[in-house]
PDB file of N, CA and C in Angstrom:
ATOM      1  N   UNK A   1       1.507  26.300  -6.515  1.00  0.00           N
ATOM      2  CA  UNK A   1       2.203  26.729  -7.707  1.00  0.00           C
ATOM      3  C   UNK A   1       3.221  27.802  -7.344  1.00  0.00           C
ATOM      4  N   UNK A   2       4.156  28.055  -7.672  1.00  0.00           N
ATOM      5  CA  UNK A   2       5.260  28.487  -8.126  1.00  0.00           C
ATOM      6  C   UNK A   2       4.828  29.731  -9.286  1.00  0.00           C
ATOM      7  N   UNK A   3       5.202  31.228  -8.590  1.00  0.00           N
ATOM      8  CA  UNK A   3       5.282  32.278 -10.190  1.00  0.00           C
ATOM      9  C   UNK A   3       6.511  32.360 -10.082  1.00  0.00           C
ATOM     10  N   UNK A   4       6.684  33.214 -11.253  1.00  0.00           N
ATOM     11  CA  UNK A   4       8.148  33.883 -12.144  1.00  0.00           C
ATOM     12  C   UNK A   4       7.964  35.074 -12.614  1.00  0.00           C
ATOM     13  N   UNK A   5       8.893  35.911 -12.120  1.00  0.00           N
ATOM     14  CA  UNK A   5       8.258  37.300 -12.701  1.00  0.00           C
ATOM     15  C   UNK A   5       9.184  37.706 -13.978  1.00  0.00           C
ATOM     16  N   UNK A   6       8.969  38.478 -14.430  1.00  0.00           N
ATOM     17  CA  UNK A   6       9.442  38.623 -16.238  1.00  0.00           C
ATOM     18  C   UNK A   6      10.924  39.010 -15.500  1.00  0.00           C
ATOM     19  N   UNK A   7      11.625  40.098 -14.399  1.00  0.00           N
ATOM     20  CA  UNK A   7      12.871  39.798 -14.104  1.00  0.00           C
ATOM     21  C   UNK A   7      13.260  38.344 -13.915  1.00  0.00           C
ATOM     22  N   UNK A   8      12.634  37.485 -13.776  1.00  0.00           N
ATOM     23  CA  UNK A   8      13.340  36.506 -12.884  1.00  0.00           C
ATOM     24  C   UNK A   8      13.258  35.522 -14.647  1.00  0.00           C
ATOM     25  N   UNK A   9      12.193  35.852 -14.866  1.00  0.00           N
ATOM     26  CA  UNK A   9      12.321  34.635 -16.802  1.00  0.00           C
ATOM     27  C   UNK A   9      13.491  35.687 -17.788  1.00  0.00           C
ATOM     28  N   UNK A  10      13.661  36.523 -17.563  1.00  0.00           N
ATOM     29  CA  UNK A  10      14.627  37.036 -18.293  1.00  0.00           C
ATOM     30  C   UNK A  10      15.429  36.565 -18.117  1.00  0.00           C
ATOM     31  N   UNK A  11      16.232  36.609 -16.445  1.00  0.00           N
ATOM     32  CA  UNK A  11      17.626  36.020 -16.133  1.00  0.00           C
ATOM     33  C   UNK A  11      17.660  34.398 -16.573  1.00  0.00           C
ATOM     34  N   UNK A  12      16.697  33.414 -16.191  1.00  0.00           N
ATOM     35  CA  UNK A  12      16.390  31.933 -16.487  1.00  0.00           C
ATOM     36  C   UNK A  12      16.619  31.883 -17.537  1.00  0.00           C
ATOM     37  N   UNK A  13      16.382  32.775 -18.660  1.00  0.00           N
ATOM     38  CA  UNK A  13      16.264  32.476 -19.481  1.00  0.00           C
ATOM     39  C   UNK A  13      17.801  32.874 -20.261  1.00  0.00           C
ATOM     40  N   UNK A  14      18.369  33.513 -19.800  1.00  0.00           N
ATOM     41  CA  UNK A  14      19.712  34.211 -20.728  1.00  0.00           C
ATOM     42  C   UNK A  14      21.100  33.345 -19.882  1.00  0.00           C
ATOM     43  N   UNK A  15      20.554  32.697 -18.720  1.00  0.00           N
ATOM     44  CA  UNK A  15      21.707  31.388 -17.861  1.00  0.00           C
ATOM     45  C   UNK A  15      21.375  30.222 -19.006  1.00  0.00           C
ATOM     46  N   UNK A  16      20.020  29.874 -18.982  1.00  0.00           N
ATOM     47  CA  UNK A  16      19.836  28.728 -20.243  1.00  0.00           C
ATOM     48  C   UNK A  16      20.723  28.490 -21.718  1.00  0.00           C
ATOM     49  N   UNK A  17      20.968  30.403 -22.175  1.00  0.00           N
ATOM     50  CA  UNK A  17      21.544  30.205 -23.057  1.00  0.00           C
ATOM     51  C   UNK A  17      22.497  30.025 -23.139  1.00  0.00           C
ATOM     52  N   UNK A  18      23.240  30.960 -22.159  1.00  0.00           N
ATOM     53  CA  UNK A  18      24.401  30.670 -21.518  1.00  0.00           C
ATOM     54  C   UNK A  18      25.326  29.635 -21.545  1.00  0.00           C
ATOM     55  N   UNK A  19      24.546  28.465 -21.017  1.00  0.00           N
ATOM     56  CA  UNK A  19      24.900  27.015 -20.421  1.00  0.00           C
ATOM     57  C   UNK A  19      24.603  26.318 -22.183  1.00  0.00           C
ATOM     58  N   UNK A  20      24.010  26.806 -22.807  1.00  0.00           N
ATOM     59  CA  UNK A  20      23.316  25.942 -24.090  1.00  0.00           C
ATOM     60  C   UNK A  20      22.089  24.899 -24.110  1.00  0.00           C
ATOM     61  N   UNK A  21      21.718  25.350 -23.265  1.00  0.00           N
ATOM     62  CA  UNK A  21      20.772  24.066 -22.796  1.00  0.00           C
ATOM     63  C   UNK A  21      19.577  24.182 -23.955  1.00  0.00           C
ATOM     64  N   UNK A  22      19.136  22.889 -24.180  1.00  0.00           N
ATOM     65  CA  UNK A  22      18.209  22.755 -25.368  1.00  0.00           C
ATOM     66  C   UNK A  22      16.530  22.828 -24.815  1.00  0.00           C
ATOM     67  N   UNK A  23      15.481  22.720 -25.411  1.00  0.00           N
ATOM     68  CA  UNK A  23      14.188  22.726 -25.098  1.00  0.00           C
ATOM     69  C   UNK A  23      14.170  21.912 -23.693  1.00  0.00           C
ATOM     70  N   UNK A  24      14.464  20.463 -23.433  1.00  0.00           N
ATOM     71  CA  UNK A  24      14.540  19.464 -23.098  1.00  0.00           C
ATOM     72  C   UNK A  24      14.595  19.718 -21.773  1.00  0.00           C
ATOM     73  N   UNK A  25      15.497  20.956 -21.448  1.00  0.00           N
ATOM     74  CA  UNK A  25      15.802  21.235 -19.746  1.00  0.00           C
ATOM     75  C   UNK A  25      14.880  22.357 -19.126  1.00  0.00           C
ATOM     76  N   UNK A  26      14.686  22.046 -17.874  1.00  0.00           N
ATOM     77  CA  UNK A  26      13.789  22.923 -17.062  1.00  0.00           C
ATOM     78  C   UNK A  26      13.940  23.112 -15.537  1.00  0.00           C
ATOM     79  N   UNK A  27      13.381  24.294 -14.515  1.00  0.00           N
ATOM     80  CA  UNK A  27      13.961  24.656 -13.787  1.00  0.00           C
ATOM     81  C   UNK A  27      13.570  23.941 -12.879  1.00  0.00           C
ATOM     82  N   UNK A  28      14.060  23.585 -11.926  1.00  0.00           N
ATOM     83  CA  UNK A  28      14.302  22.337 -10.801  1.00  0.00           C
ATOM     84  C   UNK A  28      14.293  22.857  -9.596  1.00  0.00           C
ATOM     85  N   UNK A  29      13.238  23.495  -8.994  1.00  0.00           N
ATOM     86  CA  UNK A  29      13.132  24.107  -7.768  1.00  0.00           C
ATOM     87  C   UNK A  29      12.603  23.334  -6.143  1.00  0.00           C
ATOM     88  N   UNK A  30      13.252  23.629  -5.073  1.00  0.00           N
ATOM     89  CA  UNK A  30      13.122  23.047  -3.906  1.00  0.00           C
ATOM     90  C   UNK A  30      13.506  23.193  -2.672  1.00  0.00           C
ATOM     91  N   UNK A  31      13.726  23.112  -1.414  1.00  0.00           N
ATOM     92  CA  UNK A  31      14.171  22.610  -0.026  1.00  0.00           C
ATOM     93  C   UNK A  31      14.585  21.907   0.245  1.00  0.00           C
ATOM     94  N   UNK A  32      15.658  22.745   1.100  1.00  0.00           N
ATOM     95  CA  UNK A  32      16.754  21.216   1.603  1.00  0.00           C
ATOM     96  C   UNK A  32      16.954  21.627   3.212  1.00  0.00           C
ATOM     97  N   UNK A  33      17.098  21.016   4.264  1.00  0.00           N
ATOM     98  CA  UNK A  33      17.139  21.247   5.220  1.00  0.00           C
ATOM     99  C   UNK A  33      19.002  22.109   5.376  1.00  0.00           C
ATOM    100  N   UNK A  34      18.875  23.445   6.212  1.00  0.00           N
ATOM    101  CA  UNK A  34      20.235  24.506   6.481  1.00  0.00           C
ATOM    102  C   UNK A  34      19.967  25.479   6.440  1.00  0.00           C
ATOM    103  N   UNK A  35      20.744  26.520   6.205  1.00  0.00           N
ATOM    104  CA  UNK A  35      21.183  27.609   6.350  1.00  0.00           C
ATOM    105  C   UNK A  35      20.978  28.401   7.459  1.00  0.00           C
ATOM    106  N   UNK A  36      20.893  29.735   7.750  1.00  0.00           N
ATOM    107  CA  UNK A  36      20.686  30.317   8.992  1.00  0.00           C
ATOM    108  C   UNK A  36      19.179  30.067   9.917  1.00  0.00           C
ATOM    109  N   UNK A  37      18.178  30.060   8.901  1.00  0.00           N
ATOM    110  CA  UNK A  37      16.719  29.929   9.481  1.00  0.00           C
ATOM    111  C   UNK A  37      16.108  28.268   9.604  1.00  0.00           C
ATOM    112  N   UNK A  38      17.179  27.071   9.010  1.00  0.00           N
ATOM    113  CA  UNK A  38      16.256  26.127   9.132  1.00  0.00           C
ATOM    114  C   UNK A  38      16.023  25.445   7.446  1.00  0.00           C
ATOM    115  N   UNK A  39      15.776  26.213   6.779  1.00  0.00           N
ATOM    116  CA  UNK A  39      15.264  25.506   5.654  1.00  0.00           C
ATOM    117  C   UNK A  39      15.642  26.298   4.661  1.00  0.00           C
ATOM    118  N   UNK A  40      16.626  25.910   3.631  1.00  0.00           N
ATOM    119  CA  UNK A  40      16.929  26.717   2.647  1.00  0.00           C
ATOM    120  C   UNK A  40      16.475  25.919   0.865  1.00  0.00           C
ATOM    121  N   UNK A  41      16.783  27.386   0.011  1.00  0.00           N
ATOM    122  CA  UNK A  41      16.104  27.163  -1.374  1.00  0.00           C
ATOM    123  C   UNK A  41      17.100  26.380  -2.322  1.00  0.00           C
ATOM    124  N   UNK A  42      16.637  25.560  -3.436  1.00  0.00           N
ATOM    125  CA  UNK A  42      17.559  24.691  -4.080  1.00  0.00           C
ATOM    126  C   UNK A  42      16.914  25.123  -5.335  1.00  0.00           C
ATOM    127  N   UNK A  43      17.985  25.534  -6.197  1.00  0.00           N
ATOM    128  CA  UNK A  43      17.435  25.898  -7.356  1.00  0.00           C
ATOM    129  C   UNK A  43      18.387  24.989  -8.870  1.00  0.00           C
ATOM    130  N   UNK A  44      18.004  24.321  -9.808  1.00  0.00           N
ATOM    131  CA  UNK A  44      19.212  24.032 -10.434  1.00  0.00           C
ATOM    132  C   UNK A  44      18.585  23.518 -12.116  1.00  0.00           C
ATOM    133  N   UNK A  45      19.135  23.975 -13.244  1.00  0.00           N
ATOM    134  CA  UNK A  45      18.366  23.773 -14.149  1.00  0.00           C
ATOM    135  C   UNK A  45      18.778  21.409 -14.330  1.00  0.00           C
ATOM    136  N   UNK A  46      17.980  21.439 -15.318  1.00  0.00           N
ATOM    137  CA  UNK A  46      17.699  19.946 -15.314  1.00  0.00           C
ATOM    138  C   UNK A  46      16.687  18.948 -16.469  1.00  0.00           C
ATOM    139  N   UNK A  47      16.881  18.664 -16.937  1.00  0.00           N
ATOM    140  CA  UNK A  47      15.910  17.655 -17.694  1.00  0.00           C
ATOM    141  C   UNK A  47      15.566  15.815 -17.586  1.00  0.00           C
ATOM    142  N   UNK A  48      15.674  15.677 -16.341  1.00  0.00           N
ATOM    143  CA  UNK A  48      15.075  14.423 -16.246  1.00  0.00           C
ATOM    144  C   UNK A  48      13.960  14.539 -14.606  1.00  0.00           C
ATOM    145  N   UNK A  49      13.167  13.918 -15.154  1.00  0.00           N
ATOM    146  CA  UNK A  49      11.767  14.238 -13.945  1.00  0.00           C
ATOM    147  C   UNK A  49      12.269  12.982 -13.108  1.00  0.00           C
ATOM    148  N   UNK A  50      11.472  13.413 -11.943  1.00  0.00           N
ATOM    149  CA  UNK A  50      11.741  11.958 -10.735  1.00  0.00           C
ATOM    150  C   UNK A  50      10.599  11.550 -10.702  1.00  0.00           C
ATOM    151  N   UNK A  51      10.442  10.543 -10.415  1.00  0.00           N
ATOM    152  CA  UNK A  51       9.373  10.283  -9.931  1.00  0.00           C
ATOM    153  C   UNK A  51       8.445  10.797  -8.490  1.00  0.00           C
ATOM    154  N   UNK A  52       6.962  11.783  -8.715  1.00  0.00           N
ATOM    155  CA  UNK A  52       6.557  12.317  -7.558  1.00  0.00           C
ATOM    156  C   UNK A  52       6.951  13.938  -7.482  1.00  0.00           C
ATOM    157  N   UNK A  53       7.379  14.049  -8.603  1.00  0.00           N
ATOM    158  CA  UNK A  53       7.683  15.766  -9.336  1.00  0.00           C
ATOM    159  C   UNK A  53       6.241  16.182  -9.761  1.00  0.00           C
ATOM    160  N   UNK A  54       6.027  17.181  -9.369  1.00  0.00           N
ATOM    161  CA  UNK A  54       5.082  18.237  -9.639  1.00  0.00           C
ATOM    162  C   UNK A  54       5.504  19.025 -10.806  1.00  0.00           C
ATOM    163  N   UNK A  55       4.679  19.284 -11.745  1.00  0.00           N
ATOM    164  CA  UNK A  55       5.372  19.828 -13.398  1.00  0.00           C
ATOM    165  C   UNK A  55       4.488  21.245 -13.895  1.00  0.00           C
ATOM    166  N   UNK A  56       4.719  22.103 -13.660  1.00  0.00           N
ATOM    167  CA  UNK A  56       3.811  23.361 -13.867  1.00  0.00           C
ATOM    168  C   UNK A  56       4.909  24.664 -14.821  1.00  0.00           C
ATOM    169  N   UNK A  57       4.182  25.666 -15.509  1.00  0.00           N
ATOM    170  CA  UNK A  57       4.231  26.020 -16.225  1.00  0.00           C
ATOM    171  C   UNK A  57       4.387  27.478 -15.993  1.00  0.00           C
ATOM    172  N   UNK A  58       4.773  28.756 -15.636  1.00  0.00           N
ATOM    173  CA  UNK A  58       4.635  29.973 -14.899  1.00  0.00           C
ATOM    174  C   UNK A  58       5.096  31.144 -16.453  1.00  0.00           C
ATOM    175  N   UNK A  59       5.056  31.724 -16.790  1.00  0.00           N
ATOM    176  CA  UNK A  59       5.348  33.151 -17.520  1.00  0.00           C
ATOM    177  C   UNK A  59       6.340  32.249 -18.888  1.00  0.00           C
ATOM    178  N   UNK A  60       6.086  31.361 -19.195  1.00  0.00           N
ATOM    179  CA  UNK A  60       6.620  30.584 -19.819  1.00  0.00           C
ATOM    180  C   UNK A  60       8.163  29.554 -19.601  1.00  0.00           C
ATOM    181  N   UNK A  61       8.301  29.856 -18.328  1.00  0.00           N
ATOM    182  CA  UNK A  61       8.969  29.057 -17.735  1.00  0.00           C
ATOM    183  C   UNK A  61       8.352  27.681 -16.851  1.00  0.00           C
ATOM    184  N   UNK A  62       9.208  26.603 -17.492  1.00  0.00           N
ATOM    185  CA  UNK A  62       8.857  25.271 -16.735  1.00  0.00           C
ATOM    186  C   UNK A  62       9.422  25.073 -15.536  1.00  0.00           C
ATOM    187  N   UNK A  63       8.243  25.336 -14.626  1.00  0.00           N
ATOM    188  CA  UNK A  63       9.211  24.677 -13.390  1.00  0.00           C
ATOM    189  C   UNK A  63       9.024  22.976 -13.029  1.00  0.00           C
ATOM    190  N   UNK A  64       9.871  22.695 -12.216  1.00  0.00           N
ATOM    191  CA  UNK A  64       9.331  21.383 -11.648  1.00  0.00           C
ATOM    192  C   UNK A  64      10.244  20.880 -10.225  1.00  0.00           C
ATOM    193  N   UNK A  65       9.260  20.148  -9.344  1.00  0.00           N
ATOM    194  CA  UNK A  65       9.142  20.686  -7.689  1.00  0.00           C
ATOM    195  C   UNK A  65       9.051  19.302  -7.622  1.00  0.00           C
ATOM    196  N   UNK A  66       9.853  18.775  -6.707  1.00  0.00           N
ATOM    197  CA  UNK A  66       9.220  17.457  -5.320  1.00  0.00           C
ATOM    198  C   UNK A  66       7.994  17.768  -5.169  1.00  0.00           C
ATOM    199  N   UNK A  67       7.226  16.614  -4.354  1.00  0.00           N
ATOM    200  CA  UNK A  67       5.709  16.927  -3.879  1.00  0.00           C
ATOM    201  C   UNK A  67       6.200  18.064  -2.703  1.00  0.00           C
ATOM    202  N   UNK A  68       7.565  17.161  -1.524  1.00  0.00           N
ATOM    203  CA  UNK A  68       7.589  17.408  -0.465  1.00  0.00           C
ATOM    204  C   UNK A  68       8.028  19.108  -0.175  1.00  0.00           C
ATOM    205  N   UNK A  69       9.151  19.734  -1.066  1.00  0.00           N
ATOM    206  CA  UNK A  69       9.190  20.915  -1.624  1.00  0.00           C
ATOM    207  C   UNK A  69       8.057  21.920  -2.108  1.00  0.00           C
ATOM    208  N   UNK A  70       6.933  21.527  -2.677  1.00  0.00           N
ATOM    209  CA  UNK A  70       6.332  22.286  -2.861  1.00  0.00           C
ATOM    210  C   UNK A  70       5.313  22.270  -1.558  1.00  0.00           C
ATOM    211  N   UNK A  71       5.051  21.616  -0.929  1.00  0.00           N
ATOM    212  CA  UNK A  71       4.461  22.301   0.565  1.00  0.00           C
ATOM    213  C   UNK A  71       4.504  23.072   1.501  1.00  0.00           C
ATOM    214  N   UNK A  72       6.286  23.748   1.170  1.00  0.00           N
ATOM    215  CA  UNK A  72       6.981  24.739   1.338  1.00  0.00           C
ATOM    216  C   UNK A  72       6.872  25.896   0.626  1.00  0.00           C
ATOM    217  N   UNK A  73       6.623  25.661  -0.565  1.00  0.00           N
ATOM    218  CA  UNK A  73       6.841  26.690  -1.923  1.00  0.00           C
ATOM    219  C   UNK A  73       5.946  27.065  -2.332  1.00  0.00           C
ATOM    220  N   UNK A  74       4.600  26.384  -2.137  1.00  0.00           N
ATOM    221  CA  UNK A  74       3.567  26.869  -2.558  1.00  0.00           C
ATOM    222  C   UNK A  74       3.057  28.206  -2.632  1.00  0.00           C
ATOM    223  N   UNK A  75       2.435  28.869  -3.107  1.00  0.00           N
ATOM    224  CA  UNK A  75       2.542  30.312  -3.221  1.00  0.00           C
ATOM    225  C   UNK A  75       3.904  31.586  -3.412  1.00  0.00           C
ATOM    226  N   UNK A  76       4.672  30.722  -3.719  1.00  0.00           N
ATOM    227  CA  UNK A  76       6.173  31.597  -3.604  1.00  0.00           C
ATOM    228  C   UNK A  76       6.196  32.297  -5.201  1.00  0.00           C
ATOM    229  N   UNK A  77       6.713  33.268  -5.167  1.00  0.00           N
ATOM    230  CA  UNK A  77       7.072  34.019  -6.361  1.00  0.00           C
ATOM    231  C   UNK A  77       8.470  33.992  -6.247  1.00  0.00           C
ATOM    232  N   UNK A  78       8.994  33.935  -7.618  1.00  0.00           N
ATOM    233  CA  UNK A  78      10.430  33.649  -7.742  1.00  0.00           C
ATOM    234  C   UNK A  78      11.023  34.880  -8.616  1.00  0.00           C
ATOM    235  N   UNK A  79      11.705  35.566  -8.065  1.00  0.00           N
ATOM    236  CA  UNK A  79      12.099  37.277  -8.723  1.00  0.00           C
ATOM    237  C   UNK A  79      13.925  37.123  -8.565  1.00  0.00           C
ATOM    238  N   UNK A  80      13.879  38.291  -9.369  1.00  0.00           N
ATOM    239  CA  UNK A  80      15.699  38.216  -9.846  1.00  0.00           C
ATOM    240  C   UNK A  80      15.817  39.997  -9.803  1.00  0.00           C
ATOM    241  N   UNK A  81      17.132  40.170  -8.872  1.00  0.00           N
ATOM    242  CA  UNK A  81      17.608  41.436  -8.310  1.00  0.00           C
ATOM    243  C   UNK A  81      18.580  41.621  -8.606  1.00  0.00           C
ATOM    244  N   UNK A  82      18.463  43.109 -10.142  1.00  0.00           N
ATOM    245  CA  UNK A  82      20.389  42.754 -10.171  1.00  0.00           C
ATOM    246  C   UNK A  82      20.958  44.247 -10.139  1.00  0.00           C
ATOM    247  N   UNK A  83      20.225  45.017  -8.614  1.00  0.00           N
ATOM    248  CA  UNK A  83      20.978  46.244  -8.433  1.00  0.00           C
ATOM    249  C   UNK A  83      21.930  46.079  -7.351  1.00  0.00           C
ATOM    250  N   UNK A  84      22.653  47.182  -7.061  1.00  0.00           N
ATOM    251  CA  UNK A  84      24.150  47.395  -6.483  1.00  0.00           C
ATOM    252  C   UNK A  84      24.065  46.489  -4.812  1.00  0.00           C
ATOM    253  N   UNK A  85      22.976  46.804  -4.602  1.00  0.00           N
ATOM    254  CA  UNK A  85      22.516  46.085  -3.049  1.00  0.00           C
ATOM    255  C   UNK A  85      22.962  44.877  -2.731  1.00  0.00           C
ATOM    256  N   UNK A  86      22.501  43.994  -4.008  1.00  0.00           N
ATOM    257  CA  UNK A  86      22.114  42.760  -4.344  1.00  0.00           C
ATOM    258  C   UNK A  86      21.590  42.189  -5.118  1.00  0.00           C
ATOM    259  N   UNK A  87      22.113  41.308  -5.962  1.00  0.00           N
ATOM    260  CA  UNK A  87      22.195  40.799  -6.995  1.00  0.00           C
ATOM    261  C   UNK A  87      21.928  39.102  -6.856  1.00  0.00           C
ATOM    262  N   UNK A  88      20.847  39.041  -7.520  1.00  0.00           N
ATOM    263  CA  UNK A  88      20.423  37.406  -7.421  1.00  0.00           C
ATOM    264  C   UNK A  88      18.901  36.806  -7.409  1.00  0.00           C
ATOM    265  N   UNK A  89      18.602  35.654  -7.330  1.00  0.00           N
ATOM    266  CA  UNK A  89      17.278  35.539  -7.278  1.00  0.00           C
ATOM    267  C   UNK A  89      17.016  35.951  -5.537  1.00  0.00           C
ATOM    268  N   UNK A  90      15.341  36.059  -5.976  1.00  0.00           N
ATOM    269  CA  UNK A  90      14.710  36.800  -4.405  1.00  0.00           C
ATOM    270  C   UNK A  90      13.685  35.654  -4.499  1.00  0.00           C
ATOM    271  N   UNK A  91      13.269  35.050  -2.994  1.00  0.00           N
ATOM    272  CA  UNK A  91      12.312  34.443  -3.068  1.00  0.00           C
ATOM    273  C   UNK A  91      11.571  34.798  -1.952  1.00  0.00           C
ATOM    274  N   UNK A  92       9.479  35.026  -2.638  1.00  0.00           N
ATOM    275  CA  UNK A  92       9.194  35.666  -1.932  1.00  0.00           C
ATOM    276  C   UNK A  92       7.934  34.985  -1.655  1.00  0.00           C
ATOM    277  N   UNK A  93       8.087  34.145  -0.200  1.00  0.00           N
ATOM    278  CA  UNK A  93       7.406  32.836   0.076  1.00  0.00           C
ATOM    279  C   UNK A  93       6.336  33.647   1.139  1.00  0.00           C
ATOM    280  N   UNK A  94       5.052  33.306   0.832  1.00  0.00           N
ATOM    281  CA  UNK A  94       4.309  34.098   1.772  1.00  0.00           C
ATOM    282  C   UNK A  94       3.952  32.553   2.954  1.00  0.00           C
ATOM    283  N   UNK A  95       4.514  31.482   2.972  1.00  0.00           N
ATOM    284  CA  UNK A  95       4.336  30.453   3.767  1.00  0.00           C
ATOM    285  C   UNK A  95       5.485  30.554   4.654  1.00  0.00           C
ATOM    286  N   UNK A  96       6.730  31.002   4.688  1.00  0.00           N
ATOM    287  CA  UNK A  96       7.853  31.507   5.824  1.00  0.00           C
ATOM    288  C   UNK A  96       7.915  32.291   6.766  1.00  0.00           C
ATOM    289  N   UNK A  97       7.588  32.324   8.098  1.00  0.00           N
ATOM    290  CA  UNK A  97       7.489  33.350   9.045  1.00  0.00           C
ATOM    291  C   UNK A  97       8.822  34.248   9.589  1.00  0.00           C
ATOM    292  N   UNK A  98       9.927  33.703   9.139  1.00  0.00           N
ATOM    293  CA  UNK A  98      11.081  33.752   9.485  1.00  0.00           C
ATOM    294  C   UNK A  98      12.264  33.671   8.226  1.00  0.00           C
ATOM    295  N   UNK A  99      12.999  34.859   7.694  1.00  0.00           N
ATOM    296  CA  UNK A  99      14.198  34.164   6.466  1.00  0.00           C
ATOM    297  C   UNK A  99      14.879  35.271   6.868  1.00  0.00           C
ATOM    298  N   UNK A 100      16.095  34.920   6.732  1.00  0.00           N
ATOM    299  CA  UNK A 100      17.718  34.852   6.877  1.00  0.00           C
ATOM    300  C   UNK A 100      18.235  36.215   6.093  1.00  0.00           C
ATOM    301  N   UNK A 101      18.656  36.825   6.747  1.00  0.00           N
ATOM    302  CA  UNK A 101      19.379  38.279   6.167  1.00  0.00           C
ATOM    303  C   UNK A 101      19.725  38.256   4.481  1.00  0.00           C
ATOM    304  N   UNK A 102      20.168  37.112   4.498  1.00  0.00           N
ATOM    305  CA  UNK A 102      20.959  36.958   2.320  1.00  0.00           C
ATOM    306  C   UNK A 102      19.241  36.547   2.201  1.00  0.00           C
ATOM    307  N   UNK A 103      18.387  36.078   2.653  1.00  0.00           N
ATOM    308  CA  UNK A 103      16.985  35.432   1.774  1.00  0.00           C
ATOM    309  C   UNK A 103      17.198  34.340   1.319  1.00  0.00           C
ATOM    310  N   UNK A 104      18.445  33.207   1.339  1.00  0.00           N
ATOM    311  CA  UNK A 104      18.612  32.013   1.245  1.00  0.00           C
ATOM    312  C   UNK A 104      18.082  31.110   1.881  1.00  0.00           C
ATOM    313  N   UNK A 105      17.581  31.176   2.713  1.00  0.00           N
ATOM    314  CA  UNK A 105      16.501  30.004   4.023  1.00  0.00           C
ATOM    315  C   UNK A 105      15.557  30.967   4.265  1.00  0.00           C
ATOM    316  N   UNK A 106      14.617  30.066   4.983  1.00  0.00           N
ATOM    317  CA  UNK A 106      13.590  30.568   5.643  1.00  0.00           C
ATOM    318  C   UNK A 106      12.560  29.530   6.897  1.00  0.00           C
ATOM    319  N   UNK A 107      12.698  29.887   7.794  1.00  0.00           N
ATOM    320  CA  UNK A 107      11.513  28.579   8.625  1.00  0.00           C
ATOM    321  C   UNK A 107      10.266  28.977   8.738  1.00  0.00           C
ATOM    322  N   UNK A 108       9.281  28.071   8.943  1.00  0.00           N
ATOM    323  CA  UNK A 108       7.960  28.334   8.994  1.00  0.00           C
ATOM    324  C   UNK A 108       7.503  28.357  10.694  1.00  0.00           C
TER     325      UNK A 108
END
C-alpha cells in the first residue's frame, strides 16, 4: 500500500480542482524505467482502470498502481514540499537503497 500525508492530499486535492476533475478521477501512481538512479516515479491523475491495477484508498485519496509498480512502491509514503528548497511531491520509499539528488528515481 501506498500512504498520503495530509500535505500531499491537500496539494492532490486543490490540482484536482484545478484541472476540474469530477469524482470519477483518481491518482495513477507508478515506475517507469530512467532517470539518474535506474527507476523513476510516474504520477498522473486518471479515471479509467487497466486491467491488473491495484485500487486502494489512503487519507481519502484514491490511489491506483500496476501490480508490477507496486512491488516497487510498496510501503512508500507520498508527501508534498512547498518550501523555498523545494517544492513538489517527495517520495519516501523505504524499498530504494539508492535515489537521485531531485528524489525523482531511485534503484533498489
Amino acid at each position: 500500500m501506498i500512504t498520503v500525508t495530509e500535505t500531499a492530499k491537500s496539494k492532490i486535492s486543490d490540482l484536482m480542482k484545478e484541472q476540474k476533475f469530477d469524482d470519477s478521477y483518481f491518482l495513477r501512481v507508478g515506475v517507469k524505467g530512467g532517470g539518474c538512479s535506474g527507476i523513476s516515479y510516474v504520477m498522473d491523475f486518471d479515471n479509467q482502470n487497466k486491467e491488473g491495477d491495484e485500487i486502494f484508498e489512503d487519507n481519502g485519496i484514491k490511489i491506483v498502481c500496476d501490480m508490477k509498480s507496486l512491488l516497487y512502491l510498496f510501503g512508500t509514503e507520498l508527501d508534498y514540499s512547498g518550501g523555498l528548497n523545494g517544492k513538489g511531491f517527495e517520495w519516501n520509499n523505504p524499498n530504494a537503497t539508492r535515489t537521485c539528488g531531485c528524489g525523482e528515481s531511485f534503484s533498489l
